[in-house]
N, C-alpha and C. Protein backbone atom coordinates (compact mmCIF):
# COMPACT_ATOMS: atom_id res chain seq x y z
N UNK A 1 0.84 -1.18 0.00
CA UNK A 1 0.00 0.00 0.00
C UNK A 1 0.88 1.25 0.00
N UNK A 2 0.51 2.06 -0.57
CA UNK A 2 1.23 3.52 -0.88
C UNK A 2 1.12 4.78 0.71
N UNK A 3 2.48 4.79 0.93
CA UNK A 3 2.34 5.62 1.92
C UNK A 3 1.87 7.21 1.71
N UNK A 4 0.48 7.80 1.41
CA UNK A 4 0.35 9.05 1.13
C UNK A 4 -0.14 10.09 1.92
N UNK A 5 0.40 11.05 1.93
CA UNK A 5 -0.32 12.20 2.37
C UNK A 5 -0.86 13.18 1.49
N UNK A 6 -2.07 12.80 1.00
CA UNK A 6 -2.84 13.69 -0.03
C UNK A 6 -4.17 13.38 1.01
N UNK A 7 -4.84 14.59 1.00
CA UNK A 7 -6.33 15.20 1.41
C UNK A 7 -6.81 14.82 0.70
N UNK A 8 -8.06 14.43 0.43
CA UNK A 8 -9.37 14.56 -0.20
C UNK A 8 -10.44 15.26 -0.01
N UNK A 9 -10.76 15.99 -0.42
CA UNK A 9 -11.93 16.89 -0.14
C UNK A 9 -13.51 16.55 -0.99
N UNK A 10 -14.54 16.03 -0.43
CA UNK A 10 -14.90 15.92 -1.55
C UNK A 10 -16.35 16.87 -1.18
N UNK A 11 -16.74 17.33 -2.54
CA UNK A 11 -17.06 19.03 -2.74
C UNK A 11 -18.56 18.86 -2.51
N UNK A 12 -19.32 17.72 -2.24
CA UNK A 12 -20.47 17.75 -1.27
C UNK A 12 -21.58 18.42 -2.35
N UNK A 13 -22.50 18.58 -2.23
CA UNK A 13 -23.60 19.33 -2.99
C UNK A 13 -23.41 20.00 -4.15
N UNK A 14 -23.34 19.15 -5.23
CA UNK A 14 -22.62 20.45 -6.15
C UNK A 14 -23.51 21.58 -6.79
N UNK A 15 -24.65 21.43 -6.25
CA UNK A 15 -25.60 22.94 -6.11
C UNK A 15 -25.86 23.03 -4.89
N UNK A 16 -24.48 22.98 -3.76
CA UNK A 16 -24.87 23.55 -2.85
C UNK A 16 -23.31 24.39 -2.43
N UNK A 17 -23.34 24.90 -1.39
CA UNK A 17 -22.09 25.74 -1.23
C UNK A 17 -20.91 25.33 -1.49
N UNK A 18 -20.70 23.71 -1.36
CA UNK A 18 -19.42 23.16 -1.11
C UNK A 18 -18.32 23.11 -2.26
N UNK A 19 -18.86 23.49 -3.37
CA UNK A 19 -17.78 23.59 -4.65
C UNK A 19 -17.26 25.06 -4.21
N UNK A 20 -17.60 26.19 -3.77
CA UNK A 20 -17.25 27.12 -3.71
C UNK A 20 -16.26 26.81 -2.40
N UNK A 21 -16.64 26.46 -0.97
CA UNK A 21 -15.84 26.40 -0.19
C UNK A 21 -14.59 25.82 -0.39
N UNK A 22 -14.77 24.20 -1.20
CA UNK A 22 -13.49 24.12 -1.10
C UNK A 22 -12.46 24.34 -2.21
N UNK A 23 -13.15 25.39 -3.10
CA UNK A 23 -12.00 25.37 -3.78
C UNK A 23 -11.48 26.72 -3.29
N UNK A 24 -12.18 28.10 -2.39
CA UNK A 24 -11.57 28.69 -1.43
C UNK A 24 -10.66 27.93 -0.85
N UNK A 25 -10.85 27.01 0.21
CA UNK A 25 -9.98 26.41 0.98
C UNK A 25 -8.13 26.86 0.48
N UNK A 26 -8.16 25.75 -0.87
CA UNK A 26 -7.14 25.46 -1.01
C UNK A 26 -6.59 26.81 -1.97
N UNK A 27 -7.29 27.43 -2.66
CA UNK A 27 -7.39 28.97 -2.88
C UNK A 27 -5.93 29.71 -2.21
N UNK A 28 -6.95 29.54 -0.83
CA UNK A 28 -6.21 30.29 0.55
C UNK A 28 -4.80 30.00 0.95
N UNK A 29 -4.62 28.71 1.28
CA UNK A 29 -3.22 28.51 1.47
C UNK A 29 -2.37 28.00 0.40
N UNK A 30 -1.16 27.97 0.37
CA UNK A 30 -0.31 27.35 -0.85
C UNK A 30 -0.04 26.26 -0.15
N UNK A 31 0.34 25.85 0.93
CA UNK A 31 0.16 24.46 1.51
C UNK A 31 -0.69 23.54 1.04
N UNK A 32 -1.60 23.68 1.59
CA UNK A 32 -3.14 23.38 0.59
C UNK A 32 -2.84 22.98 -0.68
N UNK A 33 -1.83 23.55 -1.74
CA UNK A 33 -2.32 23.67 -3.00
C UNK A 33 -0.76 22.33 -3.31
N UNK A 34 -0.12 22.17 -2.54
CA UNK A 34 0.52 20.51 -2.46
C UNK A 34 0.72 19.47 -2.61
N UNK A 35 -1.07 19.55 -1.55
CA UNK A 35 -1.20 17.99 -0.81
C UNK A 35 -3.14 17.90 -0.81
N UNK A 36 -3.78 18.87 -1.06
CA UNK A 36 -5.09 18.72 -1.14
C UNK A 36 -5.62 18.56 -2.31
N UNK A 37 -6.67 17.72 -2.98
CA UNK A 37 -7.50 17.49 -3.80
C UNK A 37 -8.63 17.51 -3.51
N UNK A 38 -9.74 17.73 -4.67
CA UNK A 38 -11.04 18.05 -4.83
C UNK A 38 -11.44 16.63 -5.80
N UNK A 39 -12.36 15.70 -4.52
CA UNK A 39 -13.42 15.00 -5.67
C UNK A 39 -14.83 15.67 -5.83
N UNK A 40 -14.92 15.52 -7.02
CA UNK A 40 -16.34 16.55 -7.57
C UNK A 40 -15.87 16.45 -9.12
N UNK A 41 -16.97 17.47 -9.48
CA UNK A 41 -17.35 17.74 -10.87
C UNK A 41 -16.43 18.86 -11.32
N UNK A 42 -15.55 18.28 -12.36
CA UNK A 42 -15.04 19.67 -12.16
C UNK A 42 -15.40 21.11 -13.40
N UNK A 43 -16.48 20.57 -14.23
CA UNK A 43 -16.93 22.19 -15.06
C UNK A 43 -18.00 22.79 -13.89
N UNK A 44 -18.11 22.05 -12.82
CA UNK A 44 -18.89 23.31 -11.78
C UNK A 44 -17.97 23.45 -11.22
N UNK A 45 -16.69 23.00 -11.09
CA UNK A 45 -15.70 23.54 -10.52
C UNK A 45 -14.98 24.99 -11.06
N UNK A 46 -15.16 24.65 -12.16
CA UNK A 46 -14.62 25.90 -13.32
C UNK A 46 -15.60 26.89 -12.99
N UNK A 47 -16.36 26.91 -13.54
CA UNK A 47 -17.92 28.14 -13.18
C UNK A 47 -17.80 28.33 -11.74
N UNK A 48 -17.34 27.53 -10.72
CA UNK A 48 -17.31 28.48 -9.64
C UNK A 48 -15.85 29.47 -9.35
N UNK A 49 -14.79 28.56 -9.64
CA UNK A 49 -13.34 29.61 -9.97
C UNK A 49 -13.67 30.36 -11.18
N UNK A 50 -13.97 30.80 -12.14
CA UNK A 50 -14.26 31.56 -13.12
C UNK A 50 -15.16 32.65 -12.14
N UNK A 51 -16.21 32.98 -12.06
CA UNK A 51 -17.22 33.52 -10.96
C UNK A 51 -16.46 34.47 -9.79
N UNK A 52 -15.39 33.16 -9.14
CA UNK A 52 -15.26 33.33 -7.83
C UNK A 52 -13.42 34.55 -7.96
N UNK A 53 -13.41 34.32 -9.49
CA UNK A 53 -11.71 35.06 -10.07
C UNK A 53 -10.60 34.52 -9.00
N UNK A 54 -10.66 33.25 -8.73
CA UNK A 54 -9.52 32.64 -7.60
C UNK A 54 -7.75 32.40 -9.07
N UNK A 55 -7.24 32.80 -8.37
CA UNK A 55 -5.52 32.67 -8.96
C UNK A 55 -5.07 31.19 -9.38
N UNK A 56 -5.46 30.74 -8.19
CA UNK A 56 -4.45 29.08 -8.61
C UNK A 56 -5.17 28.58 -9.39
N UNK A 57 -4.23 27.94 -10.80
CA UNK A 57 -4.69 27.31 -12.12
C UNK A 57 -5.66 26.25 -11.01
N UNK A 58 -6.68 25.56 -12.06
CA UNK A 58 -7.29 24.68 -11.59
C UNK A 58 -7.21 23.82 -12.92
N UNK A 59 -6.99 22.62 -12.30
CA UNK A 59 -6.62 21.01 -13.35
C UNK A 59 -7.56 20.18 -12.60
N UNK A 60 -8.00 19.17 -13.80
CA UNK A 60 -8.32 17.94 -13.74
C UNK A 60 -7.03 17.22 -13.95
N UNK A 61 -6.94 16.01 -13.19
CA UNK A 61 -6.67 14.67 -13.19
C UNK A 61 -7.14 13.71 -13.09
N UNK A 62 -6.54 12.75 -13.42
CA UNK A 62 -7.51 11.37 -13.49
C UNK A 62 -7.42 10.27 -12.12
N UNK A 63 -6.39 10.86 -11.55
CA UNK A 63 -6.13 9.49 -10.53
C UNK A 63 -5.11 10.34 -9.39
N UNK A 64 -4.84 10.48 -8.47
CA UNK A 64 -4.22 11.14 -7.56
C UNK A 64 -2.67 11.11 -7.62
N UNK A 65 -2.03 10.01 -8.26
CA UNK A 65 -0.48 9.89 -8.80
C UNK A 65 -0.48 11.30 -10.13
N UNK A 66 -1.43 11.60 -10.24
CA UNK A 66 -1.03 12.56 -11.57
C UNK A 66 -1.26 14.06 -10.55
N UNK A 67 -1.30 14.18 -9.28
CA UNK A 67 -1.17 15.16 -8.93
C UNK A 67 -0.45 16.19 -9.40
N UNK A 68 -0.25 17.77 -9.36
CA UNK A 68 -0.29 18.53 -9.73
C UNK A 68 0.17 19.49 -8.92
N UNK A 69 1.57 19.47 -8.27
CA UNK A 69 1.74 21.04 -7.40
C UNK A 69 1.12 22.49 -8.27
N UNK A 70 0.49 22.66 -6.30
CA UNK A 70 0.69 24.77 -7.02
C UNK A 70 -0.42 25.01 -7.76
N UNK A 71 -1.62 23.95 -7.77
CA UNK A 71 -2.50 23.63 -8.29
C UNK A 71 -3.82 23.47 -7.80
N UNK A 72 -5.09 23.98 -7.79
CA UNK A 72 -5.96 23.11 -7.76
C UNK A 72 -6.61 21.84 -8.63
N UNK A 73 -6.30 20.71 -7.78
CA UNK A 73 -6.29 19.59 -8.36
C UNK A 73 -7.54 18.91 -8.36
N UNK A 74 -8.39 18.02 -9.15
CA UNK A 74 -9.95 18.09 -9.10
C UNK A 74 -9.09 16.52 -10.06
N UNK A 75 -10.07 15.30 -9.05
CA UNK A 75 -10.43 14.82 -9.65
C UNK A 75 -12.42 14.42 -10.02
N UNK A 76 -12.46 14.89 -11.41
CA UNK A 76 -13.52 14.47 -11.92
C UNK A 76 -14.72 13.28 -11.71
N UNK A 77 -15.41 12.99 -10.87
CA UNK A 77 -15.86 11.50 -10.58
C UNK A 77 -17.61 11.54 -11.49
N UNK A 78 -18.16 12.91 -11.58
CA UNK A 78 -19.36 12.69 -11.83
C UNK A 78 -19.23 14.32 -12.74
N UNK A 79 -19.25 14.10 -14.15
CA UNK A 79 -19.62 15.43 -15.04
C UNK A 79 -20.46 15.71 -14.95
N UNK A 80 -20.83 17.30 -14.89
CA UNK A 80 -21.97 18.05 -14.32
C UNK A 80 -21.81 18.94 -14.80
N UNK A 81 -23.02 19.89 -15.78
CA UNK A 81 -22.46 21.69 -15.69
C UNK A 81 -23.87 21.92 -15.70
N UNK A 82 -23.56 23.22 -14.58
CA UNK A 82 -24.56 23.67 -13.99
C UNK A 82 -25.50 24.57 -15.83
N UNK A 83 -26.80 24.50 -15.20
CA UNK A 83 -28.11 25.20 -16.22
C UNK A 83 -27.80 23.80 -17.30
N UNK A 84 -27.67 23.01 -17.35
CA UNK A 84 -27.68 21.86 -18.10
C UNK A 84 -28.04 20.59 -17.22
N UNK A 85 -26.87 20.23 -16.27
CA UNK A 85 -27.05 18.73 -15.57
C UNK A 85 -28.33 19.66 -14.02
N UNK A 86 -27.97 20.27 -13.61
CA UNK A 86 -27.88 20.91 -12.20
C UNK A 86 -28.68 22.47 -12.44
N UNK A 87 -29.13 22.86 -11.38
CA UNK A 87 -29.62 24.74 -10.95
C UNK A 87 -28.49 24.57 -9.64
N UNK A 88 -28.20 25.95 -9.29
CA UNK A 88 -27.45 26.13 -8.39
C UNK A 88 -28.85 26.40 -7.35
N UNK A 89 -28.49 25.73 -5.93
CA UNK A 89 -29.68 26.22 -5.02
C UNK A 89 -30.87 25.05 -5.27
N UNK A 90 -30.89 24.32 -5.98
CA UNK A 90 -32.11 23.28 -6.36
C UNK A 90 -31.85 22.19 -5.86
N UNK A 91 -32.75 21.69 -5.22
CA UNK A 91 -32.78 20.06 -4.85
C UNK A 91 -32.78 19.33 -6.37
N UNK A 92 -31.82 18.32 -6.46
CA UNK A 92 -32.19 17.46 -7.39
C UNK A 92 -31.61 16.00 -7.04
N UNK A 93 -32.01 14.69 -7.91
CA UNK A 93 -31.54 13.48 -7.80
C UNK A 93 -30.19 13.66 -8.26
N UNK A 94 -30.38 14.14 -8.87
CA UNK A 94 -28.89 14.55 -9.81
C UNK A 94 -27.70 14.77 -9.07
N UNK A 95 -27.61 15.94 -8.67
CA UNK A 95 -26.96 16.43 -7.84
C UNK A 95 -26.53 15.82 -6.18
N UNK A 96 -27.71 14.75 -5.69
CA UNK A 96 -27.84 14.15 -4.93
C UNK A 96 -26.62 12.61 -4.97
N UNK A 97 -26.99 12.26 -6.07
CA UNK A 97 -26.27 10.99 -6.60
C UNK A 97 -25.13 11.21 -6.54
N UNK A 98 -24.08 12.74 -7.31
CA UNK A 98 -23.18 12.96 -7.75
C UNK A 98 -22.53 13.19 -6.39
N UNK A 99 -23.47 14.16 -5.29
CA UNK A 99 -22.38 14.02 -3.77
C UNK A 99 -21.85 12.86 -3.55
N UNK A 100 -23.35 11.05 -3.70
CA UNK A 100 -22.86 10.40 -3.18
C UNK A 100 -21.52 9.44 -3.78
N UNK A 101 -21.35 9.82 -4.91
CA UNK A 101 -20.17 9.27 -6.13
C UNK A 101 -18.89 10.01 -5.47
N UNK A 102 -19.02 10.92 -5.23
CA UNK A 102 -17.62 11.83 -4.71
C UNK A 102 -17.18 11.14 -4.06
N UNK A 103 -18.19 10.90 -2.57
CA UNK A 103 -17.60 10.43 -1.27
C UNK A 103 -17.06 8.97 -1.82
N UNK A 104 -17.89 8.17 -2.63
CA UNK A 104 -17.51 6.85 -2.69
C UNK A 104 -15.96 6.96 -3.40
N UNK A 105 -15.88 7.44 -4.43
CA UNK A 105 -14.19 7.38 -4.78
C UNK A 105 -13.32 7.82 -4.14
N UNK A 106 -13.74 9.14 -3.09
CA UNK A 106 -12.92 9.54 -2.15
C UNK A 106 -12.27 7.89 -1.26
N UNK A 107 -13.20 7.55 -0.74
CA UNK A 107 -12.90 6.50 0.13
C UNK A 107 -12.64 5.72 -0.43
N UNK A 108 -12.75 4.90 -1.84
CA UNK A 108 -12.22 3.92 -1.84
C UNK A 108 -10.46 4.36 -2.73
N UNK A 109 -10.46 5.33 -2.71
CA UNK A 109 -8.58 6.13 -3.24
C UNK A 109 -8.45 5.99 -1.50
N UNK A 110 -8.60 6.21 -0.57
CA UNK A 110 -8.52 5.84 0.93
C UNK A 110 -8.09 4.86 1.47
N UNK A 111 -8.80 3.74 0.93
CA UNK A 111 -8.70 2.35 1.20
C UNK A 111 -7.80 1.93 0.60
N UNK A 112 -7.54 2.26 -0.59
CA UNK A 112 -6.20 1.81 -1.38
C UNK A 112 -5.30 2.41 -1.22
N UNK A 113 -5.00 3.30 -0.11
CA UNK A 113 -3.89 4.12 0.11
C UNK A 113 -3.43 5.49 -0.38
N UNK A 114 -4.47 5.93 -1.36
CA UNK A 114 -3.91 6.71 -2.35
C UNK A 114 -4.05 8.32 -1.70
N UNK A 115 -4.81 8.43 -1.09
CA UNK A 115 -4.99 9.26 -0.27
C UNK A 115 -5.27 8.98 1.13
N UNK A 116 -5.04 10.14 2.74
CA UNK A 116 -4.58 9.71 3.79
C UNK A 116 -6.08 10.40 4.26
N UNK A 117 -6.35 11.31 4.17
CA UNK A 117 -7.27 11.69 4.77
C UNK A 117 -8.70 12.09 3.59
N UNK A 118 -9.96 12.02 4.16
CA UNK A 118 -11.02 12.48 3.43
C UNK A 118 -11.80 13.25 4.38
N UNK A 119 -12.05 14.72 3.93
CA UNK A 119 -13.01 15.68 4.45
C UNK A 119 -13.92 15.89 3.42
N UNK A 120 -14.81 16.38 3.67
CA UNK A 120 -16.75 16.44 3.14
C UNK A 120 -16.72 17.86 3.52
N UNK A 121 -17.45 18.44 1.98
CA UNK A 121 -18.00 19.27 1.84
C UNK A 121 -19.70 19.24 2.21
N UNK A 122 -20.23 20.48 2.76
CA UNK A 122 -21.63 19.83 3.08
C UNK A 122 -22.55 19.18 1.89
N UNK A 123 -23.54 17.93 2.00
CA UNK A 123 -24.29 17.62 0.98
C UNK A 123 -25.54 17.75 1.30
N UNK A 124 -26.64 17.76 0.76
CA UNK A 124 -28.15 17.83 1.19
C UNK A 124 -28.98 16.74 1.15
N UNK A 125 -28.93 16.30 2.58
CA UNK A 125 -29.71 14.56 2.43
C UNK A 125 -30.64 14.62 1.49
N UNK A 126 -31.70 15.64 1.35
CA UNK A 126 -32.90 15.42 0.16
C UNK A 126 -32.58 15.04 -0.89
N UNK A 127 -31.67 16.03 -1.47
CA UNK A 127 -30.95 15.61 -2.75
C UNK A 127 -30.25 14.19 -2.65
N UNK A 128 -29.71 13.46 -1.56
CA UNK A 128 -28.80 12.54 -1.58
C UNK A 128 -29.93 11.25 -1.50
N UNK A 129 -31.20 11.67 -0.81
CA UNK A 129 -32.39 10.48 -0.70
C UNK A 129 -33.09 10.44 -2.12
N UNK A 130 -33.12 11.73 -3.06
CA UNK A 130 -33.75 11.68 -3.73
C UNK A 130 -32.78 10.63 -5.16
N UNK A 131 -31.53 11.08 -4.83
CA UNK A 131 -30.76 10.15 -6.13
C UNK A 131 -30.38 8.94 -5.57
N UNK A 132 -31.30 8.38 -4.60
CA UNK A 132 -31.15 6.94 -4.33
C UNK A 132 -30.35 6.18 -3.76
N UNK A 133 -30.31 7.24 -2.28
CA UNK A 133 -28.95 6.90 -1.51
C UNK A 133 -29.67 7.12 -0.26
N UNK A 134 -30.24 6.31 0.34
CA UNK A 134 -30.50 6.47 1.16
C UNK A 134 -29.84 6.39 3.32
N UNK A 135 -29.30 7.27 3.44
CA UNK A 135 -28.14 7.59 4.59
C UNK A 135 -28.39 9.28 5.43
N UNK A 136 -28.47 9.04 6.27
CA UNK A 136 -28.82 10.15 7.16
C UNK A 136 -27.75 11.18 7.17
N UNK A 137 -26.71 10.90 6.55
CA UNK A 137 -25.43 11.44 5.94
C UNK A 137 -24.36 10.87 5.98
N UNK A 138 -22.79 11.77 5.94
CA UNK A 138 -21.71 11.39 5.57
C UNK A 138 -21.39 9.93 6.63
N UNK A 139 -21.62 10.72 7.57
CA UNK A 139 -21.34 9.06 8.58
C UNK A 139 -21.87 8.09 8.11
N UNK A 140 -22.31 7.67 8.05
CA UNK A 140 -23.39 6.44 7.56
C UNK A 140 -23.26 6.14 6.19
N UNK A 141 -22.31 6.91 5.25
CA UNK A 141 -21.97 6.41 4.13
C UNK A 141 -20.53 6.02 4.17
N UNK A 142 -20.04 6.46 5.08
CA UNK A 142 -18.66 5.97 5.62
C UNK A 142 -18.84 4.62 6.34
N UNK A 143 -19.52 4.29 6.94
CA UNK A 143 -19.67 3.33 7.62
C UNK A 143 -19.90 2.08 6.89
N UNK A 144 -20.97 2.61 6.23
CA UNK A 144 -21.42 1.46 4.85
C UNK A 144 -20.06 1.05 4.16
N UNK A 145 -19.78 2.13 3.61
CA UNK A 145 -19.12 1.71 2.42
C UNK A 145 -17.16 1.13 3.11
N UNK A 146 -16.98 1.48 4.37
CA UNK A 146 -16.02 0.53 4.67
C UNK A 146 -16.08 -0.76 5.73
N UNK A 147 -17.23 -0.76 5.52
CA UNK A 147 -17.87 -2.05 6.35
C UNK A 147 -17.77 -1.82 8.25
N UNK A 148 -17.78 -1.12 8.31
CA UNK A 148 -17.84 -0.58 9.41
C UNK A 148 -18.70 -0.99 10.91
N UNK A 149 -19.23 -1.25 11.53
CA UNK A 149 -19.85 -1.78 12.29
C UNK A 149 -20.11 -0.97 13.35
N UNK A 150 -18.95 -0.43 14.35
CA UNK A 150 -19.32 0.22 15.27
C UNK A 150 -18.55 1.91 14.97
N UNK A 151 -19.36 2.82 15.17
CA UNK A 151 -18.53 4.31 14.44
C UNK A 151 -19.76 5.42 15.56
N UNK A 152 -18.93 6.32 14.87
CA UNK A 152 -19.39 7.51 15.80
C UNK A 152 -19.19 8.98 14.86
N UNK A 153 -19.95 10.14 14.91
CA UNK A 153 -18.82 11.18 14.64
C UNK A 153 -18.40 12.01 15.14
N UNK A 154 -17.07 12.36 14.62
CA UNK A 154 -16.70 13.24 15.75
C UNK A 154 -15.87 14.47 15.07
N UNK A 155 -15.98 15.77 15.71
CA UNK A 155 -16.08 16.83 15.54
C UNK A 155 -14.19 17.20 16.28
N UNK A 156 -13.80 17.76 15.45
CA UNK A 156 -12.13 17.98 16.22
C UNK A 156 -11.72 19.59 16.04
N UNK A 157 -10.50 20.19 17.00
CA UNK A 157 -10.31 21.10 16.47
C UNK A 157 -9.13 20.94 17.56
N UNK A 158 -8.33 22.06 17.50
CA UNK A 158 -6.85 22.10 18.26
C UNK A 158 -7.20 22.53 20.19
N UNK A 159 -8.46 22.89 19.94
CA UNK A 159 -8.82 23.37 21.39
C UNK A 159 -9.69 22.09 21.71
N UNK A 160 -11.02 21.63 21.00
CA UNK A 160 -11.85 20.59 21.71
C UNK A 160 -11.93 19.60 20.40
N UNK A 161 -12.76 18.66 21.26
CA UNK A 161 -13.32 17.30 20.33
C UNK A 161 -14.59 16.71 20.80
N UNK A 162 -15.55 16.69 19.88
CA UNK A 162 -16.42 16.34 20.65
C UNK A 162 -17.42 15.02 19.60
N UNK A 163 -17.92 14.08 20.25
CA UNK A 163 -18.13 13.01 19.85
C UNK A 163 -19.72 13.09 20.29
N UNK A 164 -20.76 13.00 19.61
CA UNK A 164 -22.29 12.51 19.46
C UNK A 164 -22.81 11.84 20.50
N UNK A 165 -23.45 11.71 21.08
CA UNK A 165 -24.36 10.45 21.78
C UNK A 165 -25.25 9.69 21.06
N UNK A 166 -25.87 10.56 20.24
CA UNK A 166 -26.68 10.03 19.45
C UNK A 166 -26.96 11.34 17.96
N UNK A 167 -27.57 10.68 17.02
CA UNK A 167 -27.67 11.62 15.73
C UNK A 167 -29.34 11.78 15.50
């Protein structure tokens, strides 16, 4: 297995805020622009850096070995362009399905080592129930999809951590 430290981000609702946040994110720092990747769509990725006038080139790749310093790096899992596939702000199956495609390649580039960590952009259960995914959210698609049994989530930061009782 490949020892990596590449992020995954994956961009959560892609008619919902999370294409914009994270391609701010990595926008923001040049650290960021390293070791972090974007799974999502990436011509709503474009329309939101186009829009949003952010500096760092933004690339597609196909697989996380073709990373890209100095870059925002996007791999592509579900093509989408918004006023065609998607409305920005709209519930759809569409859009629903495509969060849950993100997370799934996120994690399984995870499982195979290829990446070390995966963070979630927010997604909108409606949209995610309506394209036939039925999960109360990210936890519970994490859980599923690495066979998981007993899990929790939990919330971290450099000051606290705090873990659910119940959801």
């Amino acid at each position: 297995m490949m020892k990596s430290n590449f992020v995954g981000i994956t961009m959560g609702d892609p008619a919902g805020i999370g294409p914009e946040i994270s391609l701010k994110a990595i926008d923001a720092k040049t650290e960021y622009q390293q070791s972090v990747l974007i799974y999502g769509s990436y011509d709503v990725l474009q329309y939101y850096h186009q829009q949003l006038q952010l500096t760092t080139p933004l690339v597609r790749i196909e697989k996380v070995q073709d990373f890209q310093p100095g870059k925002i790096n996007v791999i592509s899992v579900v093509e989408l362009a918004i006023g065609k596939d998607i409305e920005i702000g709209q519930v759809s199956p569409v859009a629903g399905d495509a969060a849950y495609q993100y997370i799934a390649r996120a994690i399984s580039d995870a499982l195979k080592g290829d990446i070390r960590v995966v963070t979630t952009a927010p997604l909108n259960k409606e949209a995610l129930h309506k394209g036939g995914h039925n999960f109360d959210g990210h936890t519970e698609i994490f859980a599923t999809l690495t066979k998981t049994k007993s899990y929790t989530m939990m919330l971290w930061s450099e000051r606290m951590s705090v873990v659910h009782v119940s959801t």
